[in-house]
Protein backbone atom coordinates (compact mmCIF):
# COMPACT_ATOMS: atom_id res chain seq x y z
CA UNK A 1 85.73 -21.04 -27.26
CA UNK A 2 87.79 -24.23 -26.39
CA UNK A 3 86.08 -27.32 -26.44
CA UNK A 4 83.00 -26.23 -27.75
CA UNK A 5 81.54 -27.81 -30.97
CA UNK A 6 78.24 -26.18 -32.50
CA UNK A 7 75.61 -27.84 -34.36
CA UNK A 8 73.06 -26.80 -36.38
CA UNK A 9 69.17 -27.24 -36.84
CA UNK A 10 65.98 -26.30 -37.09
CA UNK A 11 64.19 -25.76 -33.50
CA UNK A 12 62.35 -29.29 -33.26
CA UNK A 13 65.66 -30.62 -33.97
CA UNK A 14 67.15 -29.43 -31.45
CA UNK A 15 64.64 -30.13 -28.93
CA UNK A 16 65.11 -33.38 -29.89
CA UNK A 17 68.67 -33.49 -29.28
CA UNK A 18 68.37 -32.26 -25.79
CA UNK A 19 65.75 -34.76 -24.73
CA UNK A 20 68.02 -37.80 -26.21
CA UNK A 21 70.85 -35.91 -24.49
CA UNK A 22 72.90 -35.46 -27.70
CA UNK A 23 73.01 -32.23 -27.07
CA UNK A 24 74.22 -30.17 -23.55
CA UNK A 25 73.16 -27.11 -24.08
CA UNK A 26 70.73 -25.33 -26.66
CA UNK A 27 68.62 -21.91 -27.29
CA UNK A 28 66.09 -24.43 -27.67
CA UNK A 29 62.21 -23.97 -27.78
CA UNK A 30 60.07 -22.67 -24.74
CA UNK A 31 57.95 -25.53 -24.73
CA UNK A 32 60.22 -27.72 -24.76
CA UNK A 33 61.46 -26.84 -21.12
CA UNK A 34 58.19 -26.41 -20.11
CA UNK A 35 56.86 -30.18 -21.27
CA UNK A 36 60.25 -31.30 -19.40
CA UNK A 37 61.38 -29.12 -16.85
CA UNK A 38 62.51 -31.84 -14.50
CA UNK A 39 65.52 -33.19 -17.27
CA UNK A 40 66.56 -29.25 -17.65
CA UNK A 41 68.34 -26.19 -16.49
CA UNK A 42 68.04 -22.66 -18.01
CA UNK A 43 71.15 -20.12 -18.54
CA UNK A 44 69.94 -17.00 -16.77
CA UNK A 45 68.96 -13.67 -18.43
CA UNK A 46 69.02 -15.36 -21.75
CA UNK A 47 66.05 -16.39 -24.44
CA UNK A 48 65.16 -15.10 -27.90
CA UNK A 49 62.10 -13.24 -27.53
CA UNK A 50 59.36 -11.13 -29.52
CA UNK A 51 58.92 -7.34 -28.67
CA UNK A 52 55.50 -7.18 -30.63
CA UNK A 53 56.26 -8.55 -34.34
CA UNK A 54 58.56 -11.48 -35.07
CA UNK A 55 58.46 -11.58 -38.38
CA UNK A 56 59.92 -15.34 -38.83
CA UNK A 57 56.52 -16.85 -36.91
CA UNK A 58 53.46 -16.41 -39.57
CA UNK A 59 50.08 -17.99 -40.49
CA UNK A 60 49.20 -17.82 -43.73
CA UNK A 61 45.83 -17.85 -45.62
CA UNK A 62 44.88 -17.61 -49.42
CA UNK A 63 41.73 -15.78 -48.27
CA UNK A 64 40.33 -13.35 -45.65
CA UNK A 65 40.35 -13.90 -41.87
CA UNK A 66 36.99 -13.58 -41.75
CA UNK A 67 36.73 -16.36 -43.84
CA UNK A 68 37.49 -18.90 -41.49
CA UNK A 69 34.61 -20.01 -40.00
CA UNK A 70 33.37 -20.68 -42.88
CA UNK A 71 36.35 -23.00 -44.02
CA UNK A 72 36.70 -24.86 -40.66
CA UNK A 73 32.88 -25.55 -40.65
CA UNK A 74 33.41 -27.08 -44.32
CA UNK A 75 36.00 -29.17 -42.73
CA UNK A 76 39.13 -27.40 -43.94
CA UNK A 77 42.59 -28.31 -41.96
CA UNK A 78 44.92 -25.51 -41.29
CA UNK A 79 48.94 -26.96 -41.79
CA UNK A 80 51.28 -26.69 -38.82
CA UNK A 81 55.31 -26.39 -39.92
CA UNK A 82 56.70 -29.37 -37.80
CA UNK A 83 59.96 -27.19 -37.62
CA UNK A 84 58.79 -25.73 -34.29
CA UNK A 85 56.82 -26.73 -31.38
CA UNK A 86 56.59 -23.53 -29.55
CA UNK A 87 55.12 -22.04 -32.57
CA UNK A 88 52.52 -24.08 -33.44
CA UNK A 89 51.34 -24.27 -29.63
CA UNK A 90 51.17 -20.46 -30.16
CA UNK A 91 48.74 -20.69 -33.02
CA UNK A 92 46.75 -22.89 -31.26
CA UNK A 93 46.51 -20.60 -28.33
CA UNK A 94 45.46 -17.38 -30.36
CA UNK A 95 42.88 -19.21 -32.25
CA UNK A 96 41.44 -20.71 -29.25
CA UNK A 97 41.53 -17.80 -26.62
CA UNK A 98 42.17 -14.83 -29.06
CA UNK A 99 40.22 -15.50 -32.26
CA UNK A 100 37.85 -17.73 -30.61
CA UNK A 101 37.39 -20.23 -33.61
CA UNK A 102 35.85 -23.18 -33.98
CA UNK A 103 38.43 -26.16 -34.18
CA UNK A 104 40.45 -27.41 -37.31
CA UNK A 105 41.60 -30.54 -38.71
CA UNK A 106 45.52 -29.43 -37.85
CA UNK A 107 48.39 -31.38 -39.87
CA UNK A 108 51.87 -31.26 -40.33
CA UNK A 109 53.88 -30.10 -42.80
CA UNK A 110 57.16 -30.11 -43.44
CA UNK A 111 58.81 -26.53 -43.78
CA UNK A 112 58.55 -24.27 -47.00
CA UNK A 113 55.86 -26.49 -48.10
CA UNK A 114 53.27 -24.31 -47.22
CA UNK A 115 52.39 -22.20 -50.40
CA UNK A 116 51.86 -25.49 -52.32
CA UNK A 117 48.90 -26.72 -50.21
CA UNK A 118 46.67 -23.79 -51.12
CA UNK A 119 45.16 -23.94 -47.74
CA UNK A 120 46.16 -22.22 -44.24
CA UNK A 121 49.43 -22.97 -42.93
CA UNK A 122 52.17 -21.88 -40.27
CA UNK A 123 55.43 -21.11 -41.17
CA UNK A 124 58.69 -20.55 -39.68
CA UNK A 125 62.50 -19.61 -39.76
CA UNK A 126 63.92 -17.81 -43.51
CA UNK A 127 61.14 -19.32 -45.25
CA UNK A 128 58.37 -16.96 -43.19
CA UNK A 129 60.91 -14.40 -43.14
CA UNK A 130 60.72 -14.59 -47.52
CA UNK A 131 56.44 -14.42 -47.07
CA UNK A 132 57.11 -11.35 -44.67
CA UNK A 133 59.39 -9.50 -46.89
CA UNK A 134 57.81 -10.60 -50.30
CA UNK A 135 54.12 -11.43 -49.85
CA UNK A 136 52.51 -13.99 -52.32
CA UNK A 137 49.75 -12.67 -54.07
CA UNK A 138 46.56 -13.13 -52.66
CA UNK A 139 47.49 -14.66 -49.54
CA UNK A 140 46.85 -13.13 -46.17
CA UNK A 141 50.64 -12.72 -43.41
CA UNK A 142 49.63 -13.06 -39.83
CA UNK A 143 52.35 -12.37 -37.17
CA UNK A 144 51.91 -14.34 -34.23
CA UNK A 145 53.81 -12.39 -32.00
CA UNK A 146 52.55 -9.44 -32.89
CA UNK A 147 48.75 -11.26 -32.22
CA UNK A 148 49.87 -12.74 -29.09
CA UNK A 149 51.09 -8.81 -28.27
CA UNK A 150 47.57 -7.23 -28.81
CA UNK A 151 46.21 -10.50 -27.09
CA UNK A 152 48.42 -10.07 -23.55
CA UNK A 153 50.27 -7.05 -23.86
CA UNK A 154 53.65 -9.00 -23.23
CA UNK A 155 56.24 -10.42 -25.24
CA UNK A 156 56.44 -13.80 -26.64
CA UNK A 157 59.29 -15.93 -25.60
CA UNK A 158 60.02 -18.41 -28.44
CA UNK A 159 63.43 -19.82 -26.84
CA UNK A 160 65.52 -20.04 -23.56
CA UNK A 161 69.05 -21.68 -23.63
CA UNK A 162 68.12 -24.78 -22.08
CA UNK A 163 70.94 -27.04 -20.58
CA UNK A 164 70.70 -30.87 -20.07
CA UNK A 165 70.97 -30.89 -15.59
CA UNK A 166 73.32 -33.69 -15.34
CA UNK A 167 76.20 -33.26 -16.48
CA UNK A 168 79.51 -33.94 -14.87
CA UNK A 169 81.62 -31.48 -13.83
CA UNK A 170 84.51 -30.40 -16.42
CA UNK A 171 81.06 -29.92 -18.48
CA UNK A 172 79.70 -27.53 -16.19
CA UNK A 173 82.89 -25.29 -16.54
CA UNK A 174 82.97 -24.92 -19.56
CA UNK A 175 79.07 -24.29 -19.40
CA UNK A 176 80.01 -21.44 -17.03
CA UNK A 177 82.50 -20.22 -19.29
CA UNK A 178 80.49 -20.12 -22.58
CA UNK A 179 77.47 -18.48 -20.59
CA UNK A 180 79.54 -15.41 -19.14
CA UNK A 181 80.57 -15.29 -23.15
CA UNK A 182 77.05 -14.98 -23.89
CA UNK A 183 75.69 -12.58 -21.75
CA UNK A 184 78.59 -10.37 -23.10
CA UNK A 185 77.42 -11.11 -26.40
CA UNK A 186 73.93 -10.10 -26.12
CA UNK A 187 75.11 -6.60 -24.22
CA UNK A 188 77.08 -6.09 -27.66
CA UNK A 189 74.99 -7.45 -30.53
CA UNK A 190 73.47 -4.08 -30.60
CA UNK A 191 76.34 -2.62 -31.86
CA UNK A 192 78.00 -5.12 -33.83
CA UNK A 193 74.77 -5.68 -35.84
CA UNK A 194 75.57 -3.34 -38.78
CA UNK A 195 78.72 -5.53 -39.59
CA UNK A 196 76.54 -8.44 -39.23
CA UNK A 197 73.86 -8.58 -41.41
CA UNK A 198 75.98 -8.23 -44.44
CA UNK A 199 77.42 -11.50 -43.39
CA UNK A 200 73.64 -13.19 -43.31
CA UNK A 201 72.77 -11.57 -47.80
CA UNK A 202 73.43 -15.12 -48.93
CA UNK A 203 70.16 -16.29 -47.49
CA UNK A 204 68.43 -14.20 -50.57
CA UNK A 205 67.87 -11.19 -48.02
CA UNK A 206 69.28 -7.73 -48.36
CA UNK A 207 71.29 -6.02 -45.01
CA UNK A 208 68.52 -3.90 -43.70
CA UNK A 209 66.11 -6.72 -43.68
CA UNK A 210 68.02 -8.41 -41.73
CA UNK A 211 68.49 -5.63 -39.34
CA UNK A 212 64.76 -4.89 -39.19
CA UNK A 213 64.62 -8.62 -38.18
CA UNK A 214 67.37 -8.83 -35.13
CA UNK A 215 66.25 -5.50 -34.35
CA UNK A 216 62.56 -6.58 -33.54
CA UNK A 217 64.17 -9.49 -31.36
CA UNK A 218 65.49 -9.18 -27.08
CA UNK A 219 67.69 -11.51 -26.32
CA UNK A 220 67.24 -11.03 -22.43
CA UNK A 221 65.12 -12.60 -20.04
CA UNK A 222 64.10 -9.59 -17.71
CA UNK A 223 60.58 -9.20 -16.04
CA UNK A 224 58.52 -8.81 -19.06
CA UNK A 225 60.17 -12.13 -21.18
CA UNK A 226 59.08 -13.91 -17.61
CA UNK A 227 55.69 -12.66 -17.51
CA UNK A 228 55.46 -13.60 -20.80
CA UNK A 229 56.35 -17.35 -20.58
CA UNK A 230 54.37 -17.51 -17.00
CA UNK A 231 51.11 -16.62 -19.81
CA UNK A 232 52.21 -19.02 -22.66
CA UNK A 233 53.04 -21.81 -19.45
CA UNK A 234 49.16 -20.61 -18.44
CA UNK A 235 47.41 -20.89 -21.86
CA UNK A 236 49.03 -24.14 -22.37
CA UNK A 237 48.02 -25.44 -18.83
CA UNK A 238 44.45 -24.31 -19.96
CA UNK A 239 44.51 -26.00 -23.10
CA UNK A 240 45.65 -29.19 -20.81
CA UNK A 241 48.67 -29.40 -23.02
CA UNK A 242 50.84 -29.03 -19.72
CA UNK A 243 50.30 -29.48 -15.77
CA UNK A 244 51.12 -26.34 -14.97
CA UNK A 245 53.60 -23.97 -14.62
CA UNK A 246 57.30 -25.30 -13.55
CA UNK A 247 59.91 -23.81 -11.68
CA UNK A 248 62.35 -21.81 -13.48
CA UNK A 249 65.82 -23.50 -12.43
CA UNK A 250 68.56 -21.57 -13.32
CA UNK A 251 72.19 -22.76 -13.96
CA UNK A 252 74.88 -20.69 -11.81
């Protein structure tokens, strides 16, 4: 499309540049609508969303689950990837509501980092996607999704394309023009997905990981992705991280 320049960046980067209003429009983080809903408008029928498994999202130990307790109690931390917001609220809702453990010492860490520690950590984006396919020795692979699945029965909504609300009007034209573009797109990813994972090897993965990967992913946001967020939006309310739910405003 016309007029249209793309940028690139992990998700709390982006979040970032929609809140300074560097950016118009993103598929940015859940959360980050939901801590700001008032500065924001969403493209309908749109998000990047977890069936069950995600594959990408994972928590990480170098010894049993069961084994927690233990190391919390002794006061080990557990390492949060400060690539993504969304997913490191998620961990914090499983381990409160799901897993029902006692609370860590929780620190950042910058992505990729993770193995190096020793300790627990989350981790996101192609570096997760390397511990999924290729598991370290000795270290437990968690998926998130796929806990927050068993935990609610719904899927787990880890972005929405998220639009900055003012914006003048040529802007919103073109916003209407790149968002009919993209709900065409997602009704033919399906089927242009073999000829696009060969495009994605240079990353160090082979083509039918990556169609495993998109293949485990909706890109819709029907009844089920709503649900979904309306729990996470709950959870988070709960854990008094938010006020509550907001409206969902969407962009026509």
């Amino acid at each position: 499309m016309k007029n249209i320049r793309f940028l690139s960046g992990h998700p709390a980067q982006l979040n970032q540049g929609l809140a300074r209003k560097e950016i118009h429009v993103s598929p940015s983080s859940s959360i980050e609508y939901l801590f700001r809903a008032e500065n924001y408008m969403l493209l309908p029928d749109l998000s990047i969303s977890a069936e069950n498994r995600v594959q990408s999202v994972l928590f990480c130990l170098p010894f049993s689950r069961n084994d927690l307790i233990g190391y919390v109690r002794d006061g080990g931390s557990v390492s949060l990837s400060s690539a993504s917001d969304t997913s490191c609220a998620l961990l914090r809702i499983l381990w409160h509501f799901y897993w029902q453990l006692p609370a860590p010492r929780w620190e950042k860490l910058k992505p990729g980092r993770g193995l190096d520690t020793g300790k627990p950590f989350l981790e996101i984006g192609d570096h997760a996607l390397r511990l999924c396919f290729d598991p370290p020795p000795g270290w437990r692979i968690v998926d998130l999704a796929a806990e927050w699945k068993k935990m609610t029965g719904l899927p787990f909504v880890f972005a929405l394309w998220i639009m900055n609300r003012d914006l003048n009007d040529p802007l919103k034209e073109i916003l209407r023009r790149l968002k009919s573009r993209l709900l065409q797109a997602k009704e033919d990813l399906p089927f242009q997905f073999p000829e696009l994972c060969y495009r994605y090897t240079g990353k160090g993965f082979n083509p039918e990981q990556i169609m495993s990967y998109w293949q485990n992913m909706n890109y819709g946001l029907g009844p089920e992705q709503l649900a979904g967020l309306t729990a996470f939006s709950n959870y988070l309310t709960q854990l008094k991280v938010i006020q509550g739910m907001p409206a969902l405003d969407f962009f026509t």
